[in-house]
N, C-alpha and C. Protein backbone atom coordinates (compact mmCIF):
# COMPACT_ATOMS: atom_id res chain seq x y z
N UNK A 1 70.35 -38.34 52.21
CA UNK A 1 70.10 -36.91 52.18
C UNK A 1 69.40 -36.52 53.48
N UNK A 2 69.42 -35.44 53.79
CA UNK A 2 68.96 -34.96 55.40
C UNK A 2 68.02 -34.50 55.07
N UNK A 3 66.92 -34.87 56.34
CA UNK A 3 65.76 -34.02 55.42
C UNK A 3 65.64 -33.12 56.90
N UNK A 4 66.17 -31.43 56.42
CA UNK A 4 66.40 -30.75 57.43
C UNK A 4 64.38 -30.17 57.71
N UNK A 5 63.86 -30.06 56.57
CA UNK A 5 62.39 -29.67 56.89
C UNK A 5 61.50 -30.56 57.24
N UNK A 6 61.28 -31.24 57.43
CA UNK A 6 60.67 -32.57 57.95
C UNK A 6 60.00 -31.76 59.59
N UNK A 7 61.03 -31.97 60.79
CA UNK A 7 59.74 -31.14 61.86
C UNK A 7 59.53 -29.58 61.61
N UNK A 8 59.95 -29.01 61.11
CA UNK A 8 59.20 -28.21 60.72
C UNK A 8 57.84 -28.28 59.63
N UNK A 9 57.67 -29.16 58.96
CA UNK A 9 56.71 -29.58 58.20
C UNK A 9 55.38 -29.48 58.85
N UNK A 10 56.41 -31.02 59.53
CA UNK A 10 55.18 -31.74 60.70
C UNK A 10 54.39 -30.91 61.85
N UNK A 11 55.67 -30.08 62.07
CA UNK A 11 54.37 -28.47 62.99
C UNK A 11 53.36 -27.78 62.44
N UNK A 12 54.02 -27.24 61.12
CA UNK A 12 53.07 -26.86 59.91
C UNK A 12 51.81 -27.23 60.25
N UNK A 13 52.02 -29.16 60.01
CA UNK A 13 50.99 -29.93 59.38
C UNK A 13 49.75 -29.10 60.18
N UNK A 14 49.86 -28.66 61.82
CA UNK A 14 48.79 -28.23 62.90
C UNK A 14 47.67 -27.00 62.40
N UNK A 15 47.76 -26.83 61.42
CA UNK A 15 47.62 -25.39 60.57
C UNK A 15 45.92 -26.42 60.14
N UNK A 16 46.27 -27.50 59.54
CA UNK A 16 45.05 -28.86 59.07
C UNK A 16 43.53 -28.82 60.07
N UNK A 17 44.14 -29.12 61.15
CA UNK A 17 42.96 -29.10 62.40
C UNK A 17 42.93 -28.07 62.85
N UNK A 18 43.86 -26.51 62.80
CA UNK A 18 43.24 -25.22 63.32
C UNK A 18 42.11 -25.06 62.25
N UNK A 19 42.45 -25.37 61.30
CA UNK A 19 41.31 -24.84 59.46
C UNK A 19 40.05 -25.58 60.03
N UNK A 20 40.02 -26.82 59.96
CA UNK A 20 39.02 -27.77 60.46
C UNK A 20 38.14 -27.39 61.54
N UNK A 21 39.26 -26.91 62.72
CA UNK A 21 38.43 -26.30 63.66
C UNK A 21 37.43 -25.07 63.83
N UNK A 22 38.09 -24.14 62.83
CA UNK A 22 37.56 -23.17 62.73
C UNK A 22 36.12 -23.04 61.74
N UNK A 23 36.28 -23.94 60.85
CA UNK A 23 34.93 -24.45 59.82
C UNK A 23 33.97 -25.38 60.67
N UNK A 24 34.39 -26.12 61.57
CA UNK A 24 33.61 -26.77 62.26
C UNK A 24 32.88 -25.63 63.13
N UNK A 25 33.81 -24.64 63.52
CA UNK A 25 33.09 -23.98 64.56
C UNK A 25 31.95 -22.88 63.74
N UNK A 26 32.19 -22.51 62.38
CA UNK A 26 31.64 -21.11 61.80
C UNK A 26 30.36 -22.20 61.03
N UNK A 27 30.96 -23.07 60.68
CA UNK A 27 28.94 -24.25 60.67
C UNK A 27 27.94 -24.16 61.86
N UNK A 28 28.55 -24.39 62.97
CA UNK A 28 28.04 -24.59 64.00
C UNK A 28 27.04 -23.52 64.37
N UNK A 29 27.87 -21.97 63.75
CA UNK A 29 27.46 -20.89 64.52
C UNK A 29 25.83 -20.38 63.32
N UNK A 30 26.46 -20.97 62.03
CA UNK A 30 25.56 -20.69 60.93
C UNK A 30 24.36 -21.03 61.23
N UNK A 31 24.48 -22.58 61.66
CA UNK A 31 23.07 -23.55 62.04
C UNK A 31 22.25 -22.92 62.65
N UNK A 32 22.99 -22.18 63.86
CA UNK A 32 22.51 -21.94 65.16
C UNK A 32 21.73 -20.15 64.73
N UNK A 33 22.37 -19.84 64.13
CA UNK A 33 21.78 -18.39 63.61
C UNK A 33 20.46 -18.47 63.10
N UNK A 34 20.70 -19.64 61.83
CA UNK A 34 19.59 -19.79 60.85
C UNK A 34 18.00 -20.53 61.69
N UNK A 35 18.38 -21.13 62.43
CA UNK A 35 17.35 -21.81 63.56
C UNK A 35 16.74 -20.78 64.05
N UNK A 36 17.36 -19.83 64.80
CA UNK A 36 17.51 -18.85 65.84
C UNK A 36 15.98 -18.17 64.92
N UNK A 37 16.88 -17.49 64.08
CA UNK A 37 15.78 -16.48 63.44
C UNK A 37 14.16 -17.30 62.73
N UNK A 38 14.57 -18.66 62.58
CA UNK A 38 13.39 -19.59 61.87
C UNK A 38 11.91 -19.54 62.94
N UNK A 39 12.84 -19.69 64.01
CA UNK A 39 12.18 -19.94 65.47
C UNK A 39 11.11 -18.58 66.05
N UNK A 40 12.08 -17.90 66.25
CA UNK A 40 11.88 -16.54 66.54
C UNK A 40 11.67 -15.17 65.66
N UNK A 41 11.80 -15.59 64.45
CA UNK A 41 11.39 -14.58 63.66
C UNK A 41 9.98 -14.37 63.26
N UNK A 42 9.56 -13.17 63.14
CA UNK A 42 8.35 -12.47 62.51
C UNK A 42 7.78 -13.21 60.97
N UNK A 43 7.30 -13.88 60.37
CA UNK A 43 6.34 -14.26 59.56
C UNK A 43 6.34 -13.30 58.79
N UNK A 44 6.46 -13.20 57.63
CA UNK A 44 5.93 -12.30 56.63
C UNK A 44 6.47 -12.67 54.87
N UNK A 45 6.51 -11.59 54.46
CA UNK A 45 6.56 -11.94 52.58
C UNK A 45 7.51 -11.55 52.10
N UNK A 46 8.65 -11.63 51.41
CA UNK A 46 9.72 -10.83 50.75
C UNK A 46 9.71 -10.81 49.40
N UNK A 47 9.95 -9.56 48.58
CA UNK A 47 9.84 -9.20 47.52
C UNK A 47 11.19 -9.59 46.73
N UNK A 48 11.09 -10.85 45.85
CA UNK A 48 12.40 -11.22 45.09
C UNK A 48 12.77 -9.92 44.25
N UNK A 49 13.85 -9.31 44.68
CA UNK A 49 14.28 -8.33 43.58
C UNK A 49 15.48 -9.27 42.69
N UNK A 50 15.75 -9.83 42.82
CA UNK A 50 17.13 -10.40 41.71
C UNK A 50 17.46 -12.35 42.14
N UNK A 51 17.38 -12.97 41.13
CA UNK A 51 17.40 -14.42 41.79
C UNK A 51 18.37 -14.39 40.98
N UNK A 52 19.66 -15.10 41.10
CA UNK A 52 20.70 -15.84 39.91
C UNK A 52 21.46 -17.04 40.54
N UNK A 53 20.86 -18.01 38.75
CA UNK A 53 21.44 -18.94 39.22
C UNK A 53 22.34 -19.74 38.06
N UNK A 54 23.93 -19.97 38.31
CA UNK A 54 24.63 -20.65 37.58
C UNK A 54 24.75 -22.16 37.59
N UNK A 55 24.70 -21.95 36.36
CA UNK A 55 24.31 -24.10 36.27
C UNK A 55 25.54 -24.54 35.48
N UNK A 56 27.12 -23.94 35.86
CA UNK A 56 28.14 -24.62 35.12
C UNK A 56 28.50 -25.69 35.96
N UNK A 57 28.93 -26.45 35.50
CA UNK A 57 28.79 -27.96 36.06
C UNK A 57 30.31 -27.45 37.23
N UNK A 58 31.30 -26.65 37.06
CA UNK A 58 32.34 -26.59 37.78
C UNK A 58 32.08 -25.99 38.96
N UNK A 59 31.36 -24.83 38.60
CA UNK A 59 30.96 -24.35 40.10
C UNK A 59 29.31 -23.54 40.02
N UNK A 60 28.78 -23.90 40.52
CA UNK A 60 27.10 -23.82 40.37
C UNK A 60 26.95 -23.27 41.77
N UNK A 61 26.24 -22.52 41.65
CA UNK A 61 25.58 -21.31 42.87
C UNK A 61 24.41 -20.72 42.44
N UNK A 62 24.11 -20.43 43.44
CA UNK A 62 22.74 -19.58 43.24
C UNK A 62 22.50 -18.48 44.22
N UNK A 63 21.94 -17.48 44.06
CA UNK A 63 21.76 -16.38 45.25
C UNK A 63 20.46 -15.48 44.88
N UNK A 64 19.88 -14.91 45.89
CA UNK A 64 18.92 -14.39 45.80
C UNK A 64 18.77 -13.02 46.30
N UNK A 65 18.57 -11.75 46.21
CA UNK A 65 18.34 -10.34 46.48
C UNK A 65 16.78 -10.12 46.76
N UNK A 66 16.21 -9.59 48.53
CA UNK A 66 15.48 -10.18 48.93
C UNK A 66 14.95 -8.51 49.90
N UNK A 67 13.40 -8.28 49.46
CA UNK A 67 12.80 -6.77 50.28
C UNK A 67 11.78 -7.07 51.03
N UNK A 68 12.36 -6.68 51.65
CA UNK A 68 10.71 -7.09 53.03
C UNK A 68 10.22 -6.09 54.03
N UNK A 69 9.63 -5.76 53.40
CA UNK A 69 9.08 -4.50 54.01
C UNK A 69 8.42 -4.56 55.84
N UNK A 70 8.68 -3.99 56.58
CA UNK A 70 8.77 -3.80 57.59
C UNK A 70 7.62 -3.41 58.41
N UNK A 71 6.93 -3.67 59.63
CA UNK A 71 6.15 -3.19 60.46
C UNK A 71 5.95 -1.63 60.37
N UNK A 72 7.32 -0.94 61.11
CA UNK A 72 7.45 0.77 60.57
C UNK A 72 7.07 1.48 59.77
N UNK A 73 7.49 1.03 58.41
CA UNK A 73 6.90 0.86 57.27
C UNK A 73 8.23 1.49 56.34
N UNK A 74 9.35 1.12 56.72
CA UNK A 74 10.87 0.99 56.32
C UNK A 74 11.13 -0.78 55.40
N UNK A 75 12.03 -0.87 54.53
CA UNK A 75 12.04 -1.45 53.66
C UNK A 75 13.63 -2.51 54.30
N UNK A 76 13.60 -3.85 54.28
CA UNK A 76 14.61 -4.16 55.19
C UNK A 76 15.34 -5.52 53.59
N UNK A 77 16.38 -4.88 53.13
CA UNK A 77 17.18 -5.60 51.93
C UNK A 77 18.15 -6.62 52.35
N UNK A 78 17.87 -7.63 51.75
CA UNK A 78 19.30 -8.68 51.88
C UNK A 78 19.95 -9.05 50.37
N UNK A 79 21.08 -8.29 49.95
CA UNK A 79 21.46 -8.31 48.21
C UNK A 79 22.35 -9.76 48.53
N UNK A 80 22.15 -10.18 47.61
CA UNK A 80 22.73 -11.54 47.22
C UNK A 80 22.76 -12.87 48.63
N UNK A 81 21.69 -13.00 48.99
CA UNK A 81 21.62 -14.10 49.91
C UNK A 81 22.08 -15.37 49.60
N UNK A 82 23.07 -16.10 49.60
CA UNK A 82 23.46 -16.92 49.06
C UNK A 82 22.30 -18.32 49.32
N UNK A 83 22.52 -18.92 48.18
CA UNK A 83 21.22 -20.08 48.54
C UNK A 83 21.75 -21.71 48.42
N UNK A 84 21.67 -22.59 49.06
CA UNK A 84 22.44 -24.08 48.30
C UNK A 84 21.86 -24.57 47.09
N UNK A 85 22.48 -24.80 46.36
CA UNK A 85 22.51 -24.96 45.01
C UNK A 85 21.10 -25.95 45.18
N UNK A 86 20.99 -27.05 45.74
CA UNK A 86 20.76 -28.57 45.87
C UNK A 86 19.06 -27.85 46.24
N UNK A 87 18.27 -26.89 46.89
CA UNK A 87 17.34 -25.98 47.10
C UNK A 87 16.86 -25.01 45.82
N UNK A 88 17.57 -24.36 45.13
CA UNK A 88 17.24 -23.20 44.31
C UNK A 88 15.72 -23.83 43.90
N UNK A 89 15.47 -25.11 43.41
CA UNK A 89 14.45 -24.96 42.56
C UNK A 89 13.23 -24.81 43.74
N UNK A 90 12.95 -24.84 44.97
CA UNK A 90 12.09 -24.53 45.92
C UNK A 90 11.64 -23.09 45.99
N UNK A 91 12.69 -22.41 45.38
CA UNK A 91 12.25 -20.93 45.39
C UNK A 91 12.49 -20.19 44.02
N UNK A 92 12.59 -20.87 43.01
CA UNK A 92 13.28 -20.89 42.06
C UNK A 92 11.89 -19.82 40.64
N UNK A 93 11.52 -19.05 39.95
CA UNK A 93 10.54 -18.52 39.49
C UNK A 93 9.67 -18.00 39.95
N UNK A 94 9.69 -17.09 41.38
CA UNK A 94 8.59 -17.10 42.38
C UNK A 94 9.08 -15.03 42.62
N UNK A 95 8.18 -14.10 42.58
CA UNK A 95 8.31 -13.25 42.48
C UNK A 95 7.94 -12.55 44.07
N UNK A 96 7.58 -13.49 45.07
CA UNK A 96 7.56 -13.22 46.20
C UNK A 96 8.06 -14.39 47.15
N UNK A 97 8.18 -14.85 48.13
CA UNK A 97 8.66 -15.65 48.83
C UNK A 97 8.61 -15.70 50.56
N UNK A 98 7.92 -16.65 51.16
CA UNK A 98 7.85 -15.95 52.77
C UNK A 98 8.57 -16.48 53.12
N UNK A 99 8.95 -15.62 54.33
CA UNK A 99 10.48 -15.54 55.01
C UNK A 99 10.03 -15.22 56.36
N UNK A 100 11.15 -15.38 57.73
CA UNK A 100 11.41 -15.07 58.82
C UNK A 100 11.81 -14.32 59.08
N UNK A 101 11.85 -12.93 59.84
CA UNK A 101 12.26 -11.96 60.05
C UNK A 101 12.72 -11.63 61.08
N UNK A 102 13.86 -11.59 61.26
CA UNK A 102 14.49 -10.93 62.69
C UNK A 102 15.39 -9.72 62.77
N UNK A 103 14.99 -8.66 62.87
CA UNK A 103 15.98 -7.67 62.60
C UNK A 103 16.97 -7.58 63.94
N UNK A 104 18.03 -7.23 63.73
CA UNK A 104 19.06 -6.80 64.48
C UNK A 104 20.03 -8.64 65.01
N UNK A 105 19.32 -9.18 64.11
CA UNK A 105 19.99 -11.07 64.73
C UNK A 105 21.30 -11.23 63.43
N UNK A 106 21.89 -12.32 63.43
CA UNK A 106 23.10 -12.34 62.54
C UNK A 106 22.52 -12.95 61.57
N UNK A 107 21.13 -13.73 61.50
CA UNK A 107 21.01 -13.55 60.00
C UNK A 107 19.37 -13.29 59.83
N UNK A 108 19.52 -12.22 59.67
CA UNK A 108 18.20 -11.46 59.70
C UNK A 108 16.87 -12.19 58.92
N UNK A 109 17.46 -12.82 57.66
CA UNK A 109 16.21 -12.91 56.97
C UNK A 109 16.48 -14.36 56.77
N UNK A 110 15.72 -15.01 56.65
CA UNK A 110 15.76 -17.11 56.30
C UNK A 110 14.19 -17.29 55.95
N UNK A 111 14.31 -17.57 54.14
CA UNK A 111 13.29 -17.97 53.71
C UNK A 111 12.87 -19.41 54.38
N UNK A 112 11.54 -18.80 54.46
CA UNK A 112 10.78 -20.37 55.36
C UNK A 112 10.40 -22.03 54.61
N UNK A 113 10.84 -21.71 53.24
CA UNK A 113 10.46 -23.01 52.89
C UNK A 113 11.72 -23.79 52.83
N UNK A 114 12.95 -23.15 53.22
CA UNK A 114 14.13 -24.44 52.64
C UNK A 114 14.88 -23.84 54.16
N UNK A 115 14.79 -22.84 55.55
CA UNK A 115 15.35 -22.88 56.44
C UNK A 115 15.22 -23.95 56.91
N UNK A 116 14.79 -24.82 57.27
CA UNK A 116 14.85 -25.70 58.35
C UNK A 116 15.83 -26.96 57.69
N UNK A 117 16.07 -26.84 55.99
CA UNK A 117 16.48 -27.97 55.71
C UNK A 117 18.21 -27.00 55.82
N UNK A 118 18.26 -25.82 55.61
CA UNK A 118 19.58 -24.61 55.66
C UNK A 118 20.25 -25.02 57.44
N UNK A 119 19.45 -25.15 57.61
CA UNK A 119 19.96 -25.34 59.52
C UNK A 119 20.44 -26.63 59.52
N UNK A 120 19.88 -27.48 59.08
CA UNK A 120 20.41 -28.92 59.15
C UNK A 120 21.89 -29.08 58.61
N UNK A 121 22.00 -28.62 57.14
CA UNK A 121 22.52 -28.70 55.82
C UNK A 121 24.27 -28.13 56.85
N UNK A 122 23.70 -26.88 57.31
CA UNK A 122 24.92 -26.24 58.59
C UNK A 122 25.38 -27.46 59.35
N UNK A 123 24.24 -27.92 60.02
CA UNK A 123 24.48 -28.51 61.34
C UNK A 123 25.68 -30.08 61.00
N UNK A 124 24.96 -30.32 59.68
CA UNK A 124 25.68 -31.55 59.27
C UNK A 124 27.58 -31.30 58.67
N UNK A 125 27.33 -30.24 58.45
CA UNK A 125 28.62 -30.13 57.61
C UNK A 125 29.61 -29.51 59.13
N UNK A 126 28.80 -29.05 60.20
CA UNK A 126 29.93 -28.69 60.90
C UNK A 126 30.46 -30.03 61.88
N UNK A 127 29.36 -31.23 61.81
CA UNK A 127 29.83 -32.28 62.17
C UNK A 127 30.80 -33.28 61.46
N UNK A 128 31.28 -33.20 60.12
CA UNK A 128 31.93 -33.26 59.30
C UNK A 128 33.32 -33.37 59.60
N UNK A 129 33.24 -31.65 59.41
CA UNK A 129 34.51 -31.04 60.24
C UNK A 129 34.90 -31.19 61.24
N UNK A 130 34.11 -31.14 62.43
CA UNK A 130 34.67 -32.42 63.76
C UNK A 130 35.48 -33.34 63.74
N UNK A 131 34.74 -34.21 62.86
CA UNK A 131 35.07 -35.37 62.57
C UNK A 131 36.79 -35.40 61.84
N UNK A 132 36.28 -34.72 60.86
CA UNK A 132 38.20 -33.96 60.10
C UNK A 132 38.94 -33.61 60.85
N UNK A 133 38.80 -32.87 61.88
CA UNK A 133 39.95 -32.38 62.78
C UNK A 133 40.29 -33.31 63.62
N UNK A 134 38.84 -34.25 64.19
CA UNK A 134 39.58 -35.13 65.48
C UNK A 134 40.54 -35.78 64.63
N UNK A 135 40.52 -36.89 63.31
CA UNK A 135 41.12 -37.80 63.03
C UNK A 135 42.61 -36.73 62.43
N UNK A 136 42.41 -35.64 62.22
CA UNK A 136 43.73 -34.80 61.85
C UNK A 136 44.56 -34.54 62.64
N UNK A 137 44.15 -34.02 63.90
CA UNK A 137 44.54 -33.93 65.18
C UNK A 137 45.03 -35.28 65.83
N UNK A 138 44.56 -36.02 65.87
CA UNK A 138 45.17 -37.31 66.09
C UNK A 138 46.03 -38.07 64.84
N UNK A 139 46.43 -37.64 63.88
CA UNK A 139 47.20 -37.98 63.18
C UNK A 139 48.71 -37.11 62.98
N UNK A 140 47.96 -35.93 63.08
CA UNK A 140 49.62 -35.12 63.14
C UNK A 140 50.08 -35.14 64.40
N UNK A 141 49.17 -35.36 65.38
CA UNK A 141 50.13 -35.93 67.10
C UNK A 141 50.67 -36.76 67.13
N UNK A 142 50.43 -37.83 66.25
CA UNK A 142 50.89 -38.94 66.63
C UNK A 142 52.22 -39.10 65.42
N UNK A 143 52.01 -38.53 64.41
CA UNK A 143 52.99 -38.14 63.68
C UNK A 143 54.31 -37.54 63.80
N UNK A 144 54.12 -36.72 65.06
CA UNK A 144 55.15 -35.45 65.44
C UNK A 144 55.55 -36.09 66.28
N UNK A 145 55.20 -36.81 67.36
CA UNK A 145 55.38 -38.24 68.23
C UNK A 145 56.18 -39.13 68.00
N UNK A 146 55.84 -39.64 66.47
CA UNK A 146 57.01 -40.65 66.13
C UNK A 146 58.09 -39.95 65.50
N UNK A 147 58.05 -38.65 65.11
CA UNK A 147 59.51 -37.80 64.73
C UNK A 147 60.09 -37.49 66.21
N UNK A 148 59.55 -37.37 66.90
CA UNK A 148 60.59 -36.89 68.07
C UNK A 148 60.99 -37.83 68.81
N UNK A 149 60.24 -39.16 68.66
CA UNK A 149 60.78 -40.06 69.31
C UNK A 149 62.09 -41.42 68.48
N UNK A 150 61.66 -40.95 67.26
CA UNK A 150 62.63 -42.16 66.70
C UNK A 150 63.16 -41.67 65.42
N UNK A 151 63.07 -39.79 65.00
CA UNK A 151 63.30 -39.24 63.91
C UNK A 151 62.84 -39.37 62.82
N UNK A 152 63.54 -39.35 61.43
CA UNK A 152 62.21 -39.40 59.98
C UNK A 152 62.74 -40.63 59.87
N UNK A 153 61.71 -40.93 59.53
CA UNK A 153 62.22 -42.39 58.82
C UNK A 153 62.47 -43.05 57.23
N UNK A 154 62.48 -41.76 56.96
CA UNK A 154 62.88 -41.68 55.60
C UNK A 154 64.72 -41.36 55.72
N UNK A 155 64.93 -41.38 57.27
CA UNK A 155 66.42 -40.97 56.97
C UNK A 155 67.11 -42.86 57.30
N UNK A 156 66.52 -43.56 57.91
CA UNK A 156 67.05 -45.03 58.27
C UNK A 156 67.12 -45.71 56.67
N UNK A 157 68.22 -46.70 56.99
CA UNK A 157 68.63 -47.11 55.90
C UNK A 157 67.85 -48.14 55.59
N UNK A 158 67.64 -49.31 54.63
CA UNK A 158 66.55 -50.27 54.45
C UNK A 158 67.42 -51.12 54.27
N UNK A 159 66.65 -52.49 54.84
CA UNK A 159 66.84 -53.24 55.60
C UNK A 159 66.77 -54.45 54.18
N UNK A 160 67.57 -54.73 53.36
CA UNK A 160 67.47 -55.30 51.87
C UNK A 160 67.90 -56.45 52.19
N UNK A 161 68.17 -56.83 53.41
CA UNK A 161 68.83 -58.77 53.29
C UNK A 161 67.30 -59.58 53.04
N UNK A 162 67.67 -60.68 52.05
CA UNK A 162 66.71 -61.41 51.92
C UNK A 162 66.45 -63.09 52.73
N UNK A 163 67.45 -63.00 54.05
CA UNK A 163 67.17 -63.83 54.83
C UNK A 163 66.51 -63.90 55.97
């Protein structure tokens, strides 16, 4: 049988390490945000308005809705801050919480007791993904490599003599 989709597949496959790449790169940028503001942000207290946290074993999350009132004396909200599950109980029953403050940065607010482990938690998972794309990237090259150089090889016949 011909297998007419086969390089087209195998081009497809490049779709693997663009995904990879792009998660490697949006970790990278997370880390670097969450540091950013840890570093350089303003010190102060945030008012837990809403904590929720799901404990179904399939998909478990937690997030937090977060007021921090401002120098000006303007009120600065982050609704549903997402939190890693593997953390919640660090901030977990607490009706205030101090945090880092950076207004106008990409992530404005990073509670101070679990950022530094949030930056890491980034930093590690976008090395991960590195790691996924190089060995993906070097597998569908070398894949598309041996289709263009010697075709599928699911189309060669097998080789059944037993001498």
């Amino acid at each position: 049988m011909k297998t007419q989709w086969v390089p087209l597949i195998s081009r497809l496959l490049w779709i693997v390490p663009a995904i990879l790449l792009f998660l490697c790169l949006n970790q990278a940028k997370v880390a670097v945000d969450i540091k950013y503001t840890l570093e350089n942000g303003k010190d102060t207290v945030a008012n837990v308005l809403e904590m929720r946290v799901n404990d179904r074993v399939d998909i478990p999350f937690g997030y937090v809705s977060l007021q921090v009132p401002l120098e000006d004396g303007t009120d600065l909200v982050q609704e549903k801050m997402a939190l890693p599950y593997t953390l919640i109980p660090h901030v977990q029953h607490q009706d205030q919480l101090d945090v880092h403050v950076l207004v106008g940065a990409s992530q404005q607010i990073v509670i101070s007791k679990i950022a530094a482990t949030q930056w890491k938690m980034a930093a590690l998972q976008s090395s991960m993904c590195l790691v996924g794309f190089i060995m993906s990237a070097v597998g569908v090259f070398l894949w598309n490599r041996l289709l263009r150089k010697k075709g599928d090889p699911a189309e060669e016949s097998p080789n059944l003599s037993l001498s």
